[in-house]
C-alpha atoms as a PDB file:
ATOM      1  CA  UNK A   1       9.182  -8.394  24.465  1.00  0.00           C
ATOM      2  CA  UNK A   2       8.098  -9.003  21.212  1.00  0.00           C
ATOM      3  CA  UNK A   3       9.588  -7.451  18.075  1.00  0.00           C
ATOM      4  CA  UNK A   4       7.258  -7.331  15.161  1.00  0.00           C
ATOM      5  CA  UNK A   5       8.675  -7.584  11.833  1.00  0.00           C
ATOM      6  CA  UNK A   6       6.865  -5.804   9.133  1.00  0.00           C
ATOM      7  CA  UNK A   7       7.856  -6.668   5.763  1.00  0.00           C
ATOM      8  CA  UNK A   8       7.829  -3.293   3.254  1.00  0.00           C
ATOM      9  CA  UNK A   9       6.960  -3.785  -0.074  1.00  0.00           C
ATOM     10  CA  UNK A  10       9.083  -2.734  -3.083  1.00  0.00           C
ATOM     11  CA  UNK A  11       8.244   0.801  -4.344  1.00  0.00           C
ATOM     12  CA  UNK A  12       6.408   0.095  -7.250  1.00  0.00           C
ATOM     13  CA  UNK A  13       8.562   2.063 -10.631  1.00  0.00           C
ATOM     14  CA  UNK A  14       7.754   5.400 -11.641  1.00  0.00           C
ATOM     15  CA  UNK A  15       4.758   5.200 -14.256  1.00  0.00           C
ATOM     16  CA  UNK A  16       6.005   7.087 -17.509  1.00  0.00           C
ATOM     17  CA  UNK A  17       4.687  10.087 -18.092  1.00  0.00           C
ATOM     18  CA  UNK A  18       2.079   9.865 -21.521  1.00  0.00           C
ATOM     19  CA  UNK A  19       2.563  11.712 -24.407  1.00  0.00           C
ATOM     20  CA  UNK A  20       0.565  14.709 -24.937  1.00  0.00           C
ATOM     21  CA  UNK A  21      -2.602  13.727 -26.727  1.00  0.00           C
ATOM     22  CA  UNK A  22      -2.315  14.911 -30.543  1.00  0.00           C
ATOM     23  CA  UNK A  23      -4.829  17.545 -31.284  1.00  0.00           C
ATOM     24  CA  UNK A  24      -8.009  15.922 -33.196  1.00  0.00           C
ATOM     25  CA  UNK A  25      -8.630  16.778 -36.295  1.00  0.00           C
ATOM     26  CA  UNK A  26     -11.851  18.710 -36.444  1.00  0.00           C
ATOM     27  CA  UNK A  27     -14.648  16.526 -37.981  1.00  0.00           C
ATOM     28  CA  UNK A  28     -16.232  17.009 -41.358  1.00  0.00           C
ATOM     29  CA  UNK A  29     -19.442  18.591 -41.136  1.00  0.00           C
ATOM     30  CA  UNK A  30     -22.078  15.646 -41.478  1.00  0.00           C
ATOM     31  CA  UNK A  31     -24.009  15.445 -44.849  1.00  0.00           C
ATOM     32  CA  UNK A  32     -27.740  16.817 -44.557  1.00  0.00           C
ATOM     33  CA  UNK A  33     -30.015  13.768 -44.559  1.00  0.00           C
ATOM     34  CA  UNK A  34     -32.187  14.068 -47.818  1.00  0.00           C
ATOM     35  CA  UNK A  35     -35.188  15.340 -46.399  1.00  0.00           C
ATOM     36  CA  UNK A  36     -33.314  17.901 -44.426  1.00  0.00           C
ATOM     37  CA  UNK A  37     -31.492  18.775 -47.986  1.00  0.00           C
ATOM     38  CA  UNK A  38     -34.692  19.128 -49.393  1.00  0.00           C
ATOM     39  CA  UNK A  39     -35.720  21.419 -46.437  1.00  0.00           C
ATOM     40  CA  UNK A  40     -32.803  23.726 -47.066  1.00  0.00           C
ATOM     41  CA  UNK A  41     -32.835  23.923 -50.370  1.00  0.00           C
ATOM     42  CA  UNK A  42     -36.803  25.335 -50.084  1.00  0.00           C
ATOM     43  CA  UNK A  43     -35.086  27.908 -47.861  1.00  0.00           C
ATOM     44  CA  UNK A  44     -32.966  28.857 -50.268  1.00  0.00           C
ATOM     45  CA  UNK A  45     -35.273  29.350 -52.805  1.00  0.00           C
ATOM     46  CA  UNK A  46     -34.843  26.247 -54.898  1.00  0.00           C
ATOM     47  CA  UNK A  47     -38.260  24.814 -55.527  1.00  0.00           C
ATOM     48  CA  UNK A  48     -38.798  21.004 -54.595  1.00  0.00           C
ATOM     49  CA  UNK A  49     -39.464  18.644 -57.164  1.00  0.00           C
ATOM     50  CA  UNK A  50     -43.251  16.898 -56.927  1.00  0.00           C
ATOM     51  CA  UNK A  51     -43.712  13.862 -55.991  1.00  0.00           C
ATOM     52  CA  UNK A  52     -43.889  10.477 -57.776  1.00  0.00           C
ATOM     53  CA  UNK A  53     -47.465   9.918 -58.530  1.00  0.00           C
ATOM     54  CA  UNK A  54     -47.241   7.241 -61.551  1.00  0.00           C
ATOM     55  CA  UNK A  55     -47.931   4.485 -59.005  1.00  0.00           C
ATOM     56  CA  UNK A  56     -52.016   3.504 -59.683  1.00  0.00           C
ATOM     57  CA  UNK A  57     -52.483   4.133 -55.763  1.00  0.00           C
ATOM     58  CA  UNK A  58     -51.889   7.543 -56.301  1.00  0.00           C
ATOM     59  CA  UNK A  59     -54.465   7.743 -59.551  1.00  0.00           C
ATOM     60  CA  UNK A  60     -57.184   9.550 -57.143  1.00  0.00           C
ATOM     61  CA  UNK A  61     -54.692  12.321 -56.249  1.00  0.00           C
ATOM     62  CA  UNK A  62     -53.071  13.230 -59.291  1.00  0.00           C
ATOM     63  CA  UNK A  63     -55.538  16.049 -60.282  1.00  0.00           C
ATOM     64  CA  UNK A  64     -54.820  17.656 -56.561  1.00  0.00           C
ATOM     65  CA  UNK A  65     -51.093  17.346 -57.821  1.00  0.00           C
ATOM     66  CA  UNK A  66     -51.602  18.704 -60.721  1.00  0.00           C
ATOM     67  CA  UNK A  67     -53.453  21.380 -58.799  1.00  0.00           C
ATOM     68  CA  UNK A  68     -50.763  22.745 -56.673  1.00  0.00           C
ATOM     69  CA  UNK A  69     -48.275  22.265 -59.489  1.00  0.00           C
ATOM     70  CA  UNK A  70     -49.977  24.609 -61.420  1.00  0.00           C
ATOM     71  CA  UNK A  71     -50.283  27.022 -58.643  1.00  0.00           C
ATOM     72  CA  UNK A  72     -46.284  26.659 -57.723  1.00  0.00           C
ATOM     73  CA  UNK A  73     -45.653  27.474 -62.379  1.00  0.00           C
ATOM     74  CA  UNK A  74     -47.974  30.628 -61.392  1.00  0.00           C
ATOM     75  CA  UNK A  75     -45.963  31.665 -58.370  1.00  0.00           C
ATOM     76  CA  UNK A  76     -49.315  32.125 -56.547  1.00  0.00           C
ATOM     77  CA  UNK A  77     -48.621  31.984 -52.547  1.00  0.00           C
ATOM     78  CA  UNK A  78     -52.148  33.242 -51.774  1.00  0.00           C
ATOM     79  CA  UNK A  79     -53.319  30.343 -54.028  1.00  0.00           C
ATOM     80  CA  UNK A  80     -51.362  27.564 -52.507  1.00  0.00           C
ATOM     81  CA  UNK A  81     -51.699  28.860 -48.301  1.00  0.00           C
ATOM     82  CA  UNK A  82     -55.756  28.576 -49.800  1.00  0.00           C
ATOM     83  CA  UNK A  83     -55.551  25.827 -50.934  1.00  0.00           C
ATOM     84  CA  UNK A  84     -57.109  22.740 -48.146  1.00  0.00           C
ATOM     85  CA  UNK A  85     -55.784  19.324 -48.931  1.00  0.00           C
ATOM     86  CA  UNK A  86     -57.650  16.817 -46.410  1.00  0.00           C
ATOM     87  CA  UNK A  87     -54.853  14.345 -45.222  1.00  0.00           C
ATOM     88  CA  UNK A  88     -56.280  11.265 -45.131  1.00  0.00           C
ATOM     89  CA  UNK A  89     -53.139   8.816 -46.896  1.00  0.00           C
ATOM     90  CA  UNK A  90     -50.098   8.629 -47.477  1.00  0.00           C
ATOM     91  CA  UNK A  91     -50.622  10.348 -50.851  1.00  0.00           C
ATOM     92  CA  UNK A  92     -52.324  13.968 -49.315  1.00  0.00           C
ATOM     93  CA  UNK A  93     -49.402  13.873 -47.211  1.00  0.00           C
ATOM     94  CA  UNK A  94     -46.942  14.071 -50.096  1.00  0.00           C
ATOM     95  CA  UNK A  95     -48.900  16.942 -51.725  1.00  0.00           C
ATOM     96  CA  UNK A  96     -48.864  18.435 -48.524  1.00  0.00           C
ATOM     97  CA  UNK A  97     -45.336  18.764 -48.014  1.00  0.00           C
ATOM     98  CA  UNK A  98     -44.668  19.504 -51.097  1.00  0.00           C
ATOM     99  CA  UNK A  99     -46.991  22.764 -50.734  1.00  0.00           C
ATOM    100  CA  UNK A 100     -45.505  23.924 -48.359  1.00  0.00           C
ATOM    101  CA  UNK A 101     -41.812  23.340 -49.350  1.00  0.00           C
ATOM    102  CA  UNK A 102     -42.992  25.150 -52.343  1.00  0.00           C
ATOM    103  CA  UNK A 103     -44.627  28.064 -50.272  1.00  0.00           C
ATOM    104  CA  UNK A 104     -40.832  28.468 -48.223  1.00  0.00           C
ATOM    105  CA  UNK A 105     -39.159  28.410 -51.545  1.00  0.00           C
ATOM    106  CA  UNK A 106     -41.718  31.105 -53.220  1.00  0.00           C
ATOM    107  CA  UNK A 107     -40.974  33.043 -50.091  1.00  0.00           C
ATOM    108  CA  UNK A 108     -37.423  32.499 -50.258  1.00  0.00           C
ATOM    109  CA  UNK A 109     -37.218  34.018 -53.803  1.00  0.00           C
ATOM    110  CA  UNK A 110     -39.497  37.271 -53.434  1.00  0.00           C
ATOM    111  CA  UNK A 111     -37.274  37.784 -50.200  1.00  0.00           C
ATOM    112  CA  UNK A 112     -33.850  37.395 -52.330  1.00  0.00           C
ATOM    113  CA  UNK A 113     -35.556  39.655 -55.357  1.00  0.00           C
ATOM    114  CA  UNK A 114     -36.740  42.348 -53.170  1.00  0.00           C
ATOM    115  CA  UNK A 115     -33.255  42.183 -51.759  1.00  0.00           C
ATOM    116  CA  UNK A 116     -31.561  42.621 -54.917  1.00  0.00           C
ATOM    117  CA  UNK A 117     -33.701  45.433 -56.012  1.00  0.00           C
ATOM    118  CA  UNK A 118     -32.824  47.452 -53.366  1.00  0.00           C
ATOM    119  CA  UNK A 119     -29.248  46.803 -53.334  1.00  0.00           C
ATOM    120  CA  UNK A 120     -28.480  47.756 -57.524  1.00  0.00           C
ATOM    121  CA  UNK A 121     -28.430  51.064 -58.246  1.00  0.00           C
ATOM    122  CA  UNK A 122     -31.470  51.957 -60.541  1.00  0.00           C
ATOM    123  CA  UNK A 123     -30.301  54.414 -63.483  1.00  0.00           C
ATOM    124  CA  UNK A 124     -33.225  56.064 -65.398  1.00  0.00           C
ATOM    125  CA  UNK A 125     -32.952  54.654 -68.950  1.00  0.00           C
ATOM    126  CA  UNK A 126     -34.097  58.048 -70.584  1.00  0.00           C
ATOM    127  CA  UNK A 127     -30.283  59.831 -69.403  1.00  0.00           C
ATOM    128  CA  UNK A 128     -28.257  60.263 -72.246  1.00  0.00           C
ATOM    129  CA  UNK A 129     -24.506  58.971 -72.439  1.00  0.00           C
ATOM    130  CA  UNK A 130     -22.800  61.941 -72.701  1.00  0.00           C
ATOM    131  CA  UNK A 131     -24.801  63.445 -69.691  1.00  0.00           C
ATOM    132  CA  UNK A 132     -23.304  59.719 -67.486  1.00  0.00           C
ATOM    133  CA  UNK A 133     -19.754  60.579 -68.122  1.00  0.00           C
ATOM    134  CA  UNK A 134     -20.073  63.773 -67.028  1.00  0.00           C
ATOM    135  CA  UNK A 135     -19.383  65.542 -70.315  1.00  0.00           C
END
């Protein structure tokens, strides 16, 4: 007969239980990139500022510029959806976007006007005091 031997290992030690994970601190809301800060603002209604044309490889485009400027002081959307800008550089580009930023923002504030018209009370102006107080 043979007798095996079996050698038993040592139990290894009881692993310690972890700590409860703290609860993480919710992040800061990332900052809007600056384009994307532009892009909201438009949406807000605040009108982007144009572009940087003073370089002389813009000097072909300024009158465009100037163009849609003028259109964005009148407040004319029909004017500036009209108006074609053939992207050919860098520069049309620039005019482009700023178009339509301006077109979002123009939007933006007829939508928060109308809004505010409908929500104050209108009083006729012609009502005299003592007929308001109820007198």
């Amino acid at each position: 007969m043979t007798t095996e031997t079996t050698t038993a290992k040592a139990p290894k030690p009881a692993k310690a239980p972890k700590p409860a994970a703290a609860p993480k601190a919710e992040k800061a809301p990332k900052p809007l990139s600056k384009r994307a800060q532009i892009e909201a603002d438009a949406a807000a209604g605040v009108l982007p500022s144009a572009p940087d044309f003073s370089a002389a490889t813009h000097a072909r485009f300024r009158k465009k510029l100037a163009e849609v400027e003028a259109l964005v002081a009148a407040g004319d959307l029909k004017g500036l959806r009209g108006f074609q800008i053939s992207v050919v550089s860098s520069s049309p580009k620039a005019i482009a976007k700023f178009r339509d930023l301006c077109i979002v923002a123009l939007e933006a504030q007829r939508k928060a006007a109308k809004a505010a018209s409908k929500a104050a009370p209108v009083e006729p102006a012609d009502i005299p005091a003592f007929l308001k107080n109820g007198q």
